[in-house]
PDB file of N, CA and C in Angstrom:
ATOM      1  N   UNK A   1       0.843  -1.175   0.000  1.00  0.00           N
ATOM      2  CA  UNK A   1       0.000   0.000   0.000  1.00  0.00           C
ATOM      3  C   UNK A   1       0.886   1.234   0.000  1.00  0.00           C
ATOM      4  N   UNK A   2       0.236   2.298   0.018  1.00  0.00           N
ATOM      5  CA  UNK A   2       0.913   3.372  -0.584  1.00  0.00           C
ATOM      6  C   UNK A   2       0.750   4.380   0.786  1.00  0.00           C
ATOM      7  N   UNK A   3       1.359   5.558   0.798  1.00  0.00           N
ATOM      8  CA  UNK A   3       1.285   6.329   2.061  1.00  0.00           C
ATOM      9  C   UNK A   3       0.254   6.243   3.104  1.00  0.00           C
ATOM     10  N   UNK A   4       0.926   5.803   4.022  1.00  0.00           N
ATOM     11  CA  UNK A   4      -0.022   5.489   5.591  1.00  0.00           C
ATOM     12  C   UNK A   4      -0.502   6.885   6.136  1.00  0.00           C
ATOM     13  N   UNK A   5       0.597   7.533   6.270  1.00  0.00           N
ATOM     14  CA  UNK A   5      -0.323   9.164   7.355  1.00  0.00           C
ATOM     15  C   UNK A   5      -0.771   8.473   8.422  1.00  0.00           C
ATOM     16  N   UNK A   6      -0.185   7.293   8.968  1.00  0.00           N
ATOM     17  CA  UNK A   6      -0.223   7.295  10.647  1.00  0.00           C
ATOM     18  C   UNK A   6      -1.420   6.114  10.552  1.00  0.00           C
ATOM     19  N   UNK A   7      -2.531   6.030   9.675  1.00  0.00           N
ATOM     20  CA  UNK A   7      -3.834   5.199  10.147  1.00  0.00           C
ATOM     21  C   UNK A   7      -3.629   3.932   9.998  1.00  0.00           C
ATOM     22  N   UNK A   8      -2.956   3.360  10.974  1.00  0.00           N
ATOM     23  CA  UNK A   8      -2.480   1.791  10.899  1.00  0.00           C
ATOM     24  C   UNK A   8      -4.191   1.231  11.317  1.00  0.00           C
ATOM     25  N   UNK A   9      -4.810   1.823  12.072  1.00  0.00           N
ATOM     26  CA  UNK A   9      -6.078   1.093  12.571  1.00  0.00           C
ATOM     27  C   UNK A   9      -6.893   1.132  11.228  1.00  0.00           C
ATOM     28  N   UNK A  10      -7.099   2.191  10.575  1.00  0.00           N
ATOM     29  CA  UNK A  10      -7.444   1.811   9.511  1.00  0.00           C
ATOM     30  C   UNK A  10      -7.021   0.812   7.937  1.00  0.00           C
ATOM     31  N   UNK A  11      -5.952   0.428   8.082  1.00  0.00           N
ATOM     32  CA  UNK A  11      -5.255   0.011   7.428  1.00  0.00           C
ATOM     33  C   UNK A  11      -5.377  -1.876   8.056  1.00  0.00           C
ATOM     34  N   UNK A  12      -5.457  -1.507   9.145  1.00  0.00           N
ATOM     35  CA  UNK A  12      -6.101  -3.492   9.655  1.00  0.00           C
ATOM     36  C   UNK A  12      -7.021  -4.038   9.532  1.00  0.00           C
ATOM     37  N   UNK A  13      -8.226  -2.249   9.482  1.00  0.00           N
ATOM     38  CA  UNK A  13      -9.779  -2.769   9.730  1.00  0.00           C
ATOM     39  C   UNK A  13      -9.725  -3.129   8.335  1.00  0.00           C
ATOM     40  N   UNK A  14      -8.753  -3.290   7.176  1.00  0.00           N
ATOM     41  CA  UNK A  14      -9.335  -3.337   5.647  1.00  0.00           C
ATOM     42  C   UNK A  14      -7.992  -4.725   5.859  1.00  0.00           C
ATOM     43  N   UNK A  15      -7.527  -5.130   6.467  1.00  0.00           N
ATOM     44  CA  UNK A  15      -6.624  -6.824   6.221  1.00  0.00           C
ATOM     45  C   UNK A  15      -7.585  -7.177   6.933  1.00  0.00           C
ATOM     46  N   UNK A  16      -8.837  -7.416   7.924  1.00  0.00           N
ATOM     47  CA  UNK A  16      -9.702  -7.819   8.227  1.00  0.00           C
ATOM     48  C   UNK A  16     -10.784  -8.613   7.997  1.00  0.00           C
ATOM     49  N   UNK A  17     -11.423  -7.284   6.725  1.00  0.00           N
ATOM     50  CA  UNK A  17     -12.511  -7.071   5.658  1.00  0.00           C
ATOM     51  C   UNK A  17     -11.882  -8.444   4.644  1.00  0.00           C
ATOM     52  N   UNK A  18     -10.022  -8.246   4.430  1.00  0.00           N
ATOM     53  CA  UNK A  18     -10.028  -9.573   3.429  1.00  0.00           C
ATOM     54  C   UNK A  18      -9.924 -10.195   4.082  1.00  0.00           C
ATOM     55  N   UNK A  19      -9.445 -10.824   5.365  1.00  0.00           N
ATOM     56  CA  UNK A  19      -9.375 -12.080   5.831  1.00  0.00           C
ATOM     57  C   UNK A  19     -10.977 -12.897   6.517  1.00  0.00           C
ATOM     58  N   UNK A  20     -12.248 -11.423   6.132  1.00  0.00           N
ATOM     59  CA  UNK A  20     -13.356 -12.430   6.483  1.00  0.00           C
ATOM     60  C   UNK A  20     -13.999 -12.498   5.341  1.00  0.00           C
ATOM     61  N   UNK A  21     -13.345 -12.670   4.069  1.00  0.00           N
ATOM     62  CA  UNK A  21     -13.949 -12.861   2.898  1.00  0.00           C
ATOM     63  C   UNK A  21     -12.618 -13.872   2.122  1.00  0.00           C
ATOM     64  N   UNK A  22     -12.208 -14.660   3.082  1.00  0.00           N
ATOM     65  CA  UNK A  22     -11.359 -15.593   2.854  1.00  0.00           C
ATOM     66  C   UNK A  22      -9.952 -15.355   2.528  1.00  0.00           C
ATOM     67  N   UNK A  23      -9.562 -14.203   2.248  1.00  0.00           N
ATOM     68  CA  UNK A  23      -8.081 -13.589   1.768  1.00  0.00           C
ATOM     69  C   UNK A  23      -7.419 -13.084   2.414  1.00  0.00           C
ATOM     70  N   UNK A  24      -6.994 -13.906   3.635  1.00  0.00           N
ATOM     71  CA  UNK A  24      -6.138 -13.229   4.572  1.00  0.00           C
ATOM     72  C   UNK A  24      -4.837 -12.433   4.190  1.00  0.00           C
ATOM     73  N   UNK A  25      -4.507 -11.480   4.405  1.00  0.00           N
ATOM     74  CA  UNK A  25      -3.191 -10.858   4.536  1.00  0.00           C
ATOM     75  C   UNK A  25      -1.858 -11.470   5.149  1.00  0.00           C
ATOM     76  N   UNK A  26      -1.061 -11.641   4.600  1.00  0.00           N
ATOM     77  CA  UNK A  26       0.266 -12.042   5.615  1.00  0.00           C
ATOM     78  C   UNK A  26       1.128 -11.499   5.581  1.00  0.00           C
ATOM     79  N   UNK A  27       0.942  -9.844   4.805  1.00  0.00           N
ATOM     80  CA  UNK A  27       2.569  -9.392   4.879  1.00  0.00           C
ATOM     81  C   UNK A  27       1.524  -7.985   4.638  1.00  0.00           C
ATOM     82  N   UNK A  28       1.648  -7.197   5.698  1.00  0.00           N
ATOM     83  CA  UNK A  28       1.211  -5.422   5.102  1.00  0.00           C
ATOM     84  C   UNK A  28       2.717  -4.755   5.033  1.00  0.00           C
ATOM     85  N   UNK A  29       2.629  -4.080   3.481  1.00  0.00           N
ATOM     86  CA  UNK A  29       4.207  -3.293   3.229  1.00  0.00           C
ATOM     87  C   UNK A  29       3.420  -2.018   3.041  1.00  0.00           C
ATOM     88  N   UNK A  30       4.027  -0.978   3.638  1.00  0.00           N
ATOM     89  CA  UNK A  30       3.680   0.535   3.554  1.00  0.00           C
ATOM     90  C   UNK A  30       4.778   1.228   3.015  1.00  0.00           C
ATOM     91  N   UNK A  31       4.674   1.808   1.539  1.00  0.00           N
ATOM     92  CA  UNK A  31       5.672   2.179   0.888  1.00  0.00           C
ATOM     93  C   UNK A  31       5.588   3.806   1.077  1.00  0.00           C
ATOM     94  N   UNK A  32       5.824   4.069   2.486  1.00  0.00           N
ATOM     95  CA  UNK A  32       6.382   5.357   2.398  1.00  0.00           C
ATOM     96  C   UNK A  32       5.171   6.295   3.472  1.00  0.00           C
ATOM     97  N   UNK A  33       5.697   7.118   4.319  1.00  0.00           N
ATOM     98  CA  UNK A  33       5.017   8.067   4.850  1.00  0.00           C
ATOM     99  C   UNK A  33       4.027   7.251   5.906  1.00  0.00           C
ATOM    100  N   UNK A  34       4.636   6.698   6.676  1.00  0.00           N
ATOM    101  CA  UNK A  34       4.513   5.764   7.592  1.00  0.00           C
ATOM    102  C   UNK A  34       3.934   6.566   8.825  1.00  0.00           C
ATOM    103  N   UNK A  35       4.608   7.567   9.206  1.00  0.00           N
ATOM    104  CA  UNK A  35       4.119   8.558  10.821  1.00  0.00           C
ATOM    105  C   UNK A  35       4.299   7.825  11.487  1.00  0.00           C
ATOM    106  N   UNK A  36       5.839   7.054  11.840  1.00  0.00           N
ATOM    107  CA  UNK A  36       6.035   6.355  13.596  1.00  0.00           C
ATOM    108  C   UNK A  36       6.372   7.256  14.517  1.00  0.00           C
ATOM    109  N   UNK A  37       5.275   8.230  14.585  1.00  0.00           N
ATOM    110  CA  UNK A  37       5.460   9.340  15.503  1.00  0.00           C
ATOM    111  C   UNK A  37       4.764   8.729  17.165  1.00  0.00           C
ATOM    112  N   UNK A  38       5.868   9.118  17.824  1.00  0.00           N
ATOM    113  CA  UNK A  38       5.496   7.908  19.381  1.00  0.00           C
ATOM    114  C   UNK A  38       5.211   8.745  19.965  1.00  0.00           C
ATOM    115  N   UNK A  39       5.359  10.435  20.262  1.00  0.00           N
ATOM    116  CA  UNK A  39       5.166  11.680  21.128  1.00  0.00           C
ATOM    117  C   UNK A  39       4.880  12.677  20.662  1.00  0.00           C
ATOM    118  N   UNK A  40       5.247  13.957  21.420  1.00  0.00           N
ATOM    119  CA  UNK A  40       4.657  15.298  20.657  1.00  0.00           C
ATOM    120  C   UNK A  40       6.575  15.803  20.476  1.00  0.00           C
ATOM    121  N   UNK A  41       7.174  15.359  20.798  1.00  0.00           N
ATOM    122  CA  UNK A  41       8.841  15.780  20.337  1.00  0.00           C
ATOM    123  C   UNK A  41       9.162  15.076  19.178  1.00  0.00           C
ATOM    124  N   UNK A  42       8.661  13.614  18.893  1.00  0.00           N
ATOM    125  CA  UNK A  42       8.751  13.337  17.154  1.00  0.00           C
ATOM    126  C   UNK A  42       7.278  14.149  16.442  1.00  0.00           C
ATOM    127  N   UNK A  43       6.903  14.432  16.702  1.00  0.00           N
ATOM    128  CA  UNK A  43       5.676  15.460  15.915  1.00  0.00           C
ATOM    129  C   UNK A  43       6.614  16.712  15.759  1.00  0.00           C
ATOM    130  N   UNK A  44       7.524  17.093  16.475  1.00  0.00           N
ATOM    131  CA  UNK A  44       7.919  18.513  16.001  1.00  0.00           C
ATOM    132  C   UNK A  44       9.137  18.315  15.261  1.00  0.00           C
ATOM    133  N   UNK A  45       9.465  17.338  15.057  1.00  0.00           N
ATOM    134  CA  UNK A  45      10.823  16.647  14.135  1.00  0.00           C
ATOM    135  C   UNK A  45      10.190  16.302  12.775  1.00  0.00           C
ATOM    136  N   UNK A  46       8.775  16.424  12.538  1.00  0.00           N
ATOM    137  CA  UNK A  46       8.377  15.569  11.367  1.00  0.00           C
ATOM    138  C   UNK A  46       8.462  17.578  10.470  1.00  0.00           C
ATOM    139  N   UNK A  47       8.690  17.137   9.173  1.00  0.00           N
ATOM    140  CA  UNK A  47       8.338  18.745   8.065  1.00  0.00           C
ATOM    141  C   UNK A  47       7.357  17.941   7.038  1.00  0.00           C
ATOM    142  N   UNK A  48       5.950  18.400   7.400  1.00  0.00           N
ATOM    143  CA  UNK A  48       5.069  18.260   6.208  1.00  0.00           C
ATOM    144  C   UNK A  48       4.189  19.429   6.785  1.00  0.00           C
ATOM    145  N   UNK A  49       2.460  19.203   5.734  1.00  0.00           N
ATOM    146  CA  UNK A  49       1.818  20.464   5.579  1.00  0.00           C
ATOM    147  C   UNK A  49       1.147  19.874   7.032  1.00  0.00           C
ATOM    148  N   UNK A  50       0.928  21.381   7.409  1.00  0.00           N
ATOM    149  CA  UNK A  50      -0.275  20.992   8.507  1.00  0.00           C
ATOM    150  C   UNK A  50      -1.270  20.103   8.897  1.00  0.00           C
ATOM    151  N   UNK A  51      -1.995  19.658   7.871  1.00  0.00           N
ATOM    152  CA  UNK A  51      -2.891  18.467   7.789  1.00  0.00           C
ATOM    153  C   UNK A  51      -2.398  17.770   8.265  1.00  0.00           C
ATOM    154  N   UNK A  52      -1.491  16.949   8.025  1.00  0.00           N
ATOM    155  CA  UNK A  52      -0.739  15.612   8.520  1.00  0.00           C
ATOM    156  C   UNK A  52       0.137  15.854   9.751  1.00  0.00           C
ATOM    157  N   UNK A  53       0.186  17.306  10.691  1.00  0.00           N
ATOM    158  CA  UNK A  53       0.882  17.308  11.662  1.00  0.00           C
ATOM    159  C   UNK A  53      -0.294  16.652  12.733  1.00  0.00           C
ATOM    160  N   UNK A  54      -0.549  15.393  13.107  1.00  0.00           N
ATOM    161  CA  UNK A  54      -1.531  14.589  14.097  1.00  0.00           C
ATOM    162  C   UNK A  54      -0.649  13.289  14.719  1.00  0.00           C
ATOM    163  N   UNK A  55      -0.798  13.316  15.696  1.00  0.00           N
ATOM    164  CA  UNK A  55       0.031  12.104  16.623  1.00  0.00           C
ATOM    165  C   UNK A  55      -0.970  10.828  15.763  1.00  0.00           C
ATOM    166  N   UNK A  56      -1.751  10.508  14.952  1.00  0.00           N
ATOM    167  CA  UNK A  56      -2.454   9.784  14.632  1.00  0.00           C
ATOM    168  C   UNK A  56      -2.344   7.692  15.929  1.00  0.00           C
ATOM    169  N   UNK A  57      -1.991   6.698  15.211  1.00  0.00           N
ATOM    170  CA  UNK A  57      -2.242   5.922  15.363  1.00  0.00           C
ATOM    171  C   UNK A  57      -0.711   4.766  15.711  1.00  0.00           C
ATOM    172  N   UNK A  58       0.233   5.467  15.818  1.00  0.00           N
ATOM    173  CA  UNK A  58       1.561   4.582  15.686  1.00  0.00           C
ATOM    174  C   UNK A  58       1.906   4.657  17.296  1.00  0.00           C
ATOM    175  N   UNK A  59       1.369   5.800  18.040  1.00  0.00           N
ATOM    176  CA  UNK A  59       2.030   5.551  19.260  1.00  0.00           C
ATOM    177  C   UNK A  59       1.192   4.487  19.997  1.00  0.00           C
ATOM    178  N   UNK A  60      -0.056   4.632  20.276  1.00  0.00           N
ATOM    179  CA  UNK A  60      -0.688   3.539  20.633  1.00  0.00           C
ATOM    180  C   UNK A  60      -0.068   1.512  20.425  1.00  0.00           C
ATOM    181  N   UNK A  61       0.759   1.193  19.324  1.00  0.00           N
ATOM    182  CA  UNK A  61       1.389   0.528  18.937  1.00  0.00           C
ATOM    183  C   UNK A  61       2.878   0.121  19.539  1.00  0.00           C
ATOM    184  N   UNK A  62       3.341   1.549  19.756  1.00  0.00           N
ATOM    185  CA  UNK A  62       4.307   1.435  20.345  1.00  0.00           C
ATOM    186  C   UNK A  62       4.682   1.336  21.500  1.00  0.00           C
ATOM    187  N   UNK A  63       3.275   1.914  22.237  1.00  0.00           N
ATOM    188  CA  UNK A  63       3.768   2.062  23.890  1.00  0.00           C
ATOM    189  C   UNK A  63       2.829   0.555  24.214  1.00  0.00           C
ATOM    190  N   UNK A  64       2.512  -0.412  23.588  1.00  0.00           N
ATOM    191  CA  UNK A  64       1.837  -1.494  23.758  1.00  0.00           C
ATOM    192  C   UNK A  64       0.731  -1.744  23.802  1.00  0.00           C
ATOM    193  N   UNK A  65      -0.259  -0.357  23.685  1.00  0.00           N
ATOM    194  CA  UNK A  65      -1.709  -0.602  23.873  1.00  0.00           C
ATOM    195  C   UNK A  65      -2.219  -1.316  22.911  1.00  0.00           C
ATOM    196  N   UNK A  66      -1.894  -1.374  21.764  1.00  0.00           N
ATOM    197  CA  UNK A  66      -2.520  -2.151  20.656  1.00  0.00           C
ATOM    198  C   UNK A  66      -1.165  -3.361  20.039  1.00  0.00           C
ATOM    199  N   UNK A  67      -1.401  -4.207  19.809  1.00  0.00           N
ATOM    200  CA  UNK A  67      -0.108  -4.750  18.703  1.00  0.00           C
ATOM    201  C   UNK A  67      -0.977  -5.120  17.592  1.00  0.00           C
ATOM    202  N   UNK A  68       0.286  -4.848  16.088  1.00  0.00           N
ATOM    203  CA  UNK A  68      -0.516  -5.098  15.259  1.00  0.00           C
ATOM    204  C   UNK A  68      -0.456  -6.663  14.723  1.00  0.00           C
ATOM    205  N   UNK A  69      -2.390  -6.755  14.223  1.00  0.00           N
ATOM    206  CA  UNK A  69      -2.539  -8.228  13.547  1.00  0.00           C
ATOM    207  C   UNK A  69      -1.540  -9.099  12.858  1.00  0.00           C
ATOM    208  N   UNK A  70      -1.103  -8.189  11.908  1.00  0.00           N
ATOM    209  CA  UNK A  70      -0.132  -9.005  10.793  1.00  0.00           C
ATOM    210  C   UNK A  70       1.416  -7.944  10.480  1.00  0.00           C
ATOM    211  N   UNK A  71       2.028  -9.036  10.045  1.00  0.00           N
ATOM    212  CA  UNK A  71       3.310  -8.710   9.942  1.00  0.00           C
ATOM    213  C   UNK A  71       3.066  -7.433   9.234  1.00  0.00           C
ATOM    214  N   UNK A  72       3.668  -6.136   9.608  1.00  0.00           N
ATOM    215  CA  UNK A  72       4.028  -4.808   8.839  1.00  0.00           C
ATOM    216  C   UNK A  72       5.358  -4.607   8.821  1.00  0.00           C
ATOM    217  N   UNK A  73       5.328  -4.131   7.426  1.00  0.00           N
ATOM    218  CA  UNK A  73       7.073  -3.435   7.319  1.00  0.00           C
ATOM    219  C   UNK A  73       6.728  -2.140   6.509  1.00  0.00           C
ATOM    220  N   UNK A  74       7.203  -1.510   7.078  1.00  0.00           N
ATOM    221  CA  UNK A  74       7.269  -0.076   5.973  1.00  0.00           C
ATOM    222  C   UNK A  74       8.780   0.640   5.803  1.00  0.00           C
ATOM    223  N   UNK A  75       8.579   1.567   4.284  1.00  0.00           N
ATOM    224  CA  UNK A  75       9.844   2.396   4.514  1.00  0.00           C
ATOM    225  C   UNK A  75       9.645   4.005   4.895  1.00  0.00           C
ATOM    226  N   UNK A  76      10.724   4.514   5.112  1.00  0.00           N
ATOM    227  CA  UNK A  76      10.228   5.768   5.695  1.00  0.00           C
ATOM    228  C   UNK A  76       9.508   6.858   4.249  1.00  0.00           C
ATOM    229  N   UNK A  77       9.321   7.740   3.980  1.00  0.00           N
ATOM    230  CA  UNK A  77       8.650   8.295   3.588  1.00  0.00           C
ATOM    231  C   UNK A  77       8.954  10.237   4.204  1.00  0.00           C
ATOM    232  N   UNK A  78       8.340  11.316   3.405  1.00  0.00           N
ATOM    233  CA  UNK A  78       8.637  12.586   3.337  1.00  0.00           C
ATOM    234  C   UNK A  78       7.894  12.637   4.606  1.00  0.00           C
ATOM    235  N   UNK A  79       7.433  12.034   5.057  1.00  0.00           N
ATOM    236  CA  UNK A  79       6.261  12.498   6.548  1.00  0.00           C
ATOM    237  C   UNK A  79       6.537  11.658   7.543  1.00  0.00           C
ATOM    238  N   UNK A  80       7.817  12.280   7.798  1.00  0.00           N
ATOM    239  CA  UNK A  80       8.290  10.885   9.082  1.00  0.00           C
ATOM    240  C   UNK A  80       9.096  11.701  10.171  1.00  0.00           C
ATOM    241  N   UNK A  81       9.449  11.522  11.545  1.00  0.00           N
ATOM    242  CA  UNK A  81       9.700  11.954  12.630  1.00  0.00           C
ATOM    243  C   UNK A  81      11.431  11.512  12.648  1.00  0.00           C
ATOM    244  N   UNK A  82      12.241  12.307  11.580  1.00  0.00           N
ATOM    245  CA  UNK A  82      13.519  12.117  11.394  1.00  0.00           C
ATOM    246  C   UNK A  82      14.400  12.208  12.217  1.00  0.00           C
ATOM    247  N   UNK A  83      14.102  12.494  13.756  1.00  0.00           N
ATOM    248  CA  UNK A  83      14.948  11.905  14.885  1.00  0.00           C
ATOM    249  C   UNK A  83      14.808  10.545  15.448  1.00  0.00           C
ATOM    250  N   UNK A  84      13.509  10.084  15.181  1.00  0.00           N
ATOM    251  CA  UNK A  84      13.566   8.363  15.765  1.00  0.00           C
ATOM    252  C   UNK A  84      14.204   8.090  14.427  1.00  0.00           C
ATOM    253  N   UNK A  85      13.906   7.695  13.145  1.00  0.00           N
ATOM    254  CA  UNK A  85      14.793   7.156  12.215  1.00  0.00           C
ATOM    255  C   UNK A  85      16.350   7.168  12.095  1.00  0.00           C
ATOM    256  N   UNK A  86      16.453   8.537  12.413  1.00  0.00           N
ATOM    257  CA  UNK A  86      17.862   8.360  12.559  1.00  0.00           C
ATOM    258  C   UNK A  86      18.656   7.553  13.771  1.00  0.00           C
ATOM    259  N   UNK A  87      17.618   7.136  14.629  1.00  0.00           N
ATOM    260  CA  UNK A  87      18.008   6.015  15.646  1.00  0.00           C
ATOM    261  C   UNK A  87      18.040   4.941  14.775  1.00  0.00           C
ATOM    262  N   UNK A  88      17.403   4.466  13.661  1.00  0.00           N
ATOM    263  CA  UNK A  88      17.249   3.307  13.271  1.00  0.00           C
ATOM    264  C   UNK A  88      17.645   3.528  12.138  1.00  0.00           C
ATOM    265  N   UNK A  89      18.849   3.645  11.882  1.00  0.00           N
ATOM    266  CA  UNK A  89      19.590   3.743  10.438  1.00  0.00           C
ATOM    267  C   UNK A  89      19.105   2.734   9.426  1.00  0.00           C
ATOM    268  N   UNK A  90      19.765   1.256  10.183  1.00  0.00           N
ATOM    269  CA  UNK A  90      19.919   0.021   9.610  1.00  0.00           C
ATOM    270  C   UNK A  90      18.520  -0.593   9.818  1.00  0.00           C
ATOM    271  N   UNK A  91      17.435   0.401  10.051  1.00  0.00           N
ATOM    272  CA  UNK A  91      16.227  -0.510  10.268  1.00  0.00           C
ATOM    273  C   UNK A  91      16.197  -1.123  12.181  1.00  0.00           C
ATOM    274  N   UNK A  92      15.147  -1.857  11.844  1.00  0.00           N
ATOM    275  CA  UNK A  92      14.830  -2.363  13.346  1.00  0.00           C
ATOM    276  C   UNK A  92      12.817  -2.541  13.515  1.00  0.00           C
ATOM    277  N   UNK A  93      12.641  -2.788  14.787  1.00  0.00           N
ATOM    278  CA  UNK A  93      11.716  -3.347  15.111  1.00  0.00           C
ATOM    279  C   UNK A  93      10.888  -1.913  15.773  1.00  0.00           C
ATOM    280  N   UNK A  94       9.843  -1.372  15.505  1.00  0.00           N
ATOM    281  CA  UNK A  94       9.366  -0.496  15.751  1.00  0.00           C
ATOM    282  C   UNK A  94       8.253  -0.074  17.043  1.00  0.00           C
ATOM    283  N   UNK A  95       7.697  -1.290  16.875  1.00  0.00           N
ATOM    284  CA  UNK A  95       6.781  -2.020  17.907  1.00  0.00           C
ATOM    285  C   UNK A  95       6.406  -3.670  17.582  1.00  0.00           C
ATOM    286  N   UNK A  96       5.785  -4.112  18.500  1.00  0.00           N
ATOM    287  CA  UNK A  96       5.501  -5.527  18.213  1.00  0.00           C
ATOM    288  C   UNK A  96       5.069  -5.834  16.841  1.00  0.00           C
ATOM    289  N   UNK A  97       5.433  -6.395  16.121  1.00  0.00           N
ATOM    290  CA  UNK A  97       5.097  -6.989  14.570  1.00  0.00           C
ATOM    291  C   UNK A  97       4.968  -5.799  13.788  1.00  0.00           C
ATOM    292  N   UNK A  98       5.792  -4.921  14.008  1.00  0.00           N
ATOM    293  CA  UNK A  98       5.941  -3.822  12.639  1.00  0.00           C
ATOM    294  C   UNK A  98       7.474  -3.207  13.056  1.00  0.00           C
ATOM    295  N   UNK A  99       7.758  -3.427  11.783  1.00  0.00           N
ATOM    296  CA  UNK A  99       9.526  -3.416  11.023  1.00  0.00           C
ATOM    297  C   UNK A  99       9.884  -2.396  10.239  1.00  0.00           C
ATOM    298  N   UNK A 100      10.514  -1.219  10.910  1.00  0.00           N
ATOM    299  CA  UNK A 100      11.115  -0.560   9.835  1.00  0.00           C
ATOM    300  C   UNK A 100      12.546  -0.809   8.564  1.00  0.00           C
ATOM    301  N   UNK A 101      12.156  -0.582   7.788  1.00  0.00           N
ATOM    302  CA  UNK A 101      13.268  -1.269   6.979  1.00  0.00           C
ATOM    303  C   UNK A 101      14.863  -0.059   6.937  1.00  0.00           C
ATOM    304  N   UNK A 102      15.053   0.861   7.646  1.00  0.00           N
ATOM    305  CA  UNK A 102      16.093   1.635   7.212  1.00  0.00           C
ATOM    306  C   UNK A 102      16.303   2.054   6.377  1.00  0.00           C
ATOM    307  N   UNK A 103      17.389   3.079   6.005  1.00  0.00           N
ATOM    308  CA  UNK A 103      17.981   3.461   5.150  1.00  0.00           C
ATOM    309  C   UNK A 103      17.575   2.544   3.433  1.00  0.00           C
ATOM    310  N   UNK A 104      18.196   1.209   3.832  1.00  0.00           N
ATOM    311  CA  UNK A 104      18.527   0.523   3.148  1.00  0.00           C
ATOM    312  C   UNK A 104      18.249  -0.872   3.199  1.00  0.00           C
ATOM    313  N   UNK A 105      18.117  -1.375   2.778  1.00  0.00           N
ATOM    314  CA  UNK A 105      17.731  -3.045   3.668  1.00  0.00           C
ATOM    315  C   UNK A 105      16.969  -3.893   2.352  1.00  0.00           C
ATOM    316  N   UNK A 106      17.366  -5.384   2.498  1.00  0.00           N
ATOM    317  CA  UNK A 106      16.787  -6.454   1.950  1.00  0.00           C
ATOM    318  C   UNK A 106      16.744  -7.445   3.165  1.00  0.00           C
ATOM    319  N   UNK A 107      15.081  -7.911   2.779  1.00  0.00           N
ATOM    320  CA  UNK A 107      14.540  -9.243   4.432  1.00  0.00           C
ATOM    321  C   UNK A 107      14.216 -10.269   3.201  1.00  0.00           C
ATOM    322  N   UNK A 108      14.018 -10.765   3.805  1.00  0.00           N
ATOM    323  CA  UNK A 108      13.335 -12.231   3.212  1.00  0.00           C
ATOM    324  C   UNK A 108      12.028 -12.483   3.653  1.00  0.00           C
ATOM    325  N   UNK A 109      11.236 -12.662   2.838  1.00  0.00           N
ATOM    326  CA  UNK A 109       9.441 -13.054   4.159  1.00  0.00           C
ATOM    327  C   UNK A 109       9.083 -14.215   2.936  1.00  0.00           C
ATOM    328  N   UNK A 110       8.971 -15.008   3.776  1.00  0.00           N
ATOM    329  CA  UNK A 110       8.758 -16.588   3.123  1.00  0.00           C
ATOM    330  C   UNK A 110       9.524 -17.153   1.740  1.00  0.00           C
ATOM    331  N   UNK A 111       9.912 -16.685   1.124  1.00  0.00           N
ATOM    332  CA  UNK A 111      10.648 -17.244   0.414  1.00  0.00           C
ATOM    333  C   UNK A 111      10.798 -15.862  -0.873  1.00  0.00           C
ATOM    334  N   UNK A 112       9.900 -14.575  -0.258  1.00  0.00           N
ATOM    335  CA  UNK A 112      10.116 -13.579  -1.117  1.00  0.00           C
ATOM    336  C   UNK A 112      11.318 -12.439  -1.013  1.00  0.00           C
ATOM    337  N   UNK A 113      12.281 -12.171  -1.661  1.00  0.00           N
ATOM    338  CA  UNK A 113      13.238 -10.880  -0.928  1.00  0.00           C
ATOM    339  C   UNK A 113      12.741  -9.405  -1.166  1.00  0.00           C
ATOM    340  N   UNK A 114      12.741  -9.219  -0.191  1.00  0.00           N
ATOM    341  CA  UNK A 114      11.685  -7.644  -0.537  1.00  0.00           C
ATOM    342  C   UNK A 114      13.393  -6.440  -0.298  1.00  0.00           C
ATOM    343  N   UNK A 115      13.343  -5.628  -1.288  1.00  0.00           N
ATOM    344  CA  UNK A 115      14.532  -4.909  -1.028  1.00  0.00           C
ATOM    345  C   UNK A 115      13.916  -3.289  -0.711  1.00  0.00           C
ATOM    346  N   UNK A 116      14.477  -2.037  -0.176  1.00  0.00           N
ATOM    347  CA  UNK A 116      14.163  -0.921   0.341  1.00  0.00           C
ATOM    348  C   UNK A 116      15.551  -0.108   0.153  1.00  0.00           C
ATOM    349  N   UNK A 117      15.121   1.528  -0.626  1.00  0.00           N
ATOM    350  CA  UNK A 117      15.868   2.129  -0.590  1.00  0.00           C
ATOM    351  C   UNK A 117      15.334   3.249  -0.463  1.00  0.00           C
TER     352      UNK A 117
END
């Protein structure tokens, strides 16, 4: 899928919708503009338009209140909180079952190599 803007809850309630119409999801990839904004100090690190300045749905994830359903990986994107990333150069684990891919990075998920630049 294509730019998140933070609504991971919305983005499950629709791997849901396919997995109760038999098509489960096993891999959500978010290509870009992710918002792993965890506070209001990565909200003031992020540069986009006003609209999209909202703590939306990633901290909830992170501080444990929610974990997500299915495996997520995303890459970063123009709308991202460029002081946590720069903690995670090489990528890393963001919250329970969602993976940022870094800078740079190739994973493997079942026998597919997914590469990120």
């Amino acid at each position: 899928t294509g730019c998140g803007h933070g609504e991971l809850d919305t983005y499950y309630r629709m791997c849901n919708v396919f997995a109760e119409k038999g098509k489960p999801i096993d891999l959500l990839i978010i290509t870009g503009d992710f918002q792993a904004v965890r506070n209001q100090e990565d909200l003031g690190c992020m540069k986009c338009p006003e609209k999209y300045l909202h703590m939306m749905d990633f901290f909830r994830y992170y501080n444990g209140e929610r974990k997500a359903p299915i495996l997520t990986i995303y890459i970063g994107g123009n709308h991202e909180a460029v002081n946590y990333h720069r903690e995670l150069h090489y990528g890393g684990w963001v919250a329970p079952n969602i993976y940022y891919l870094g800078c740079s990075n190739v994973i493997r998920f079942k026998g597919l190599r997914i590469g990120a630049i």
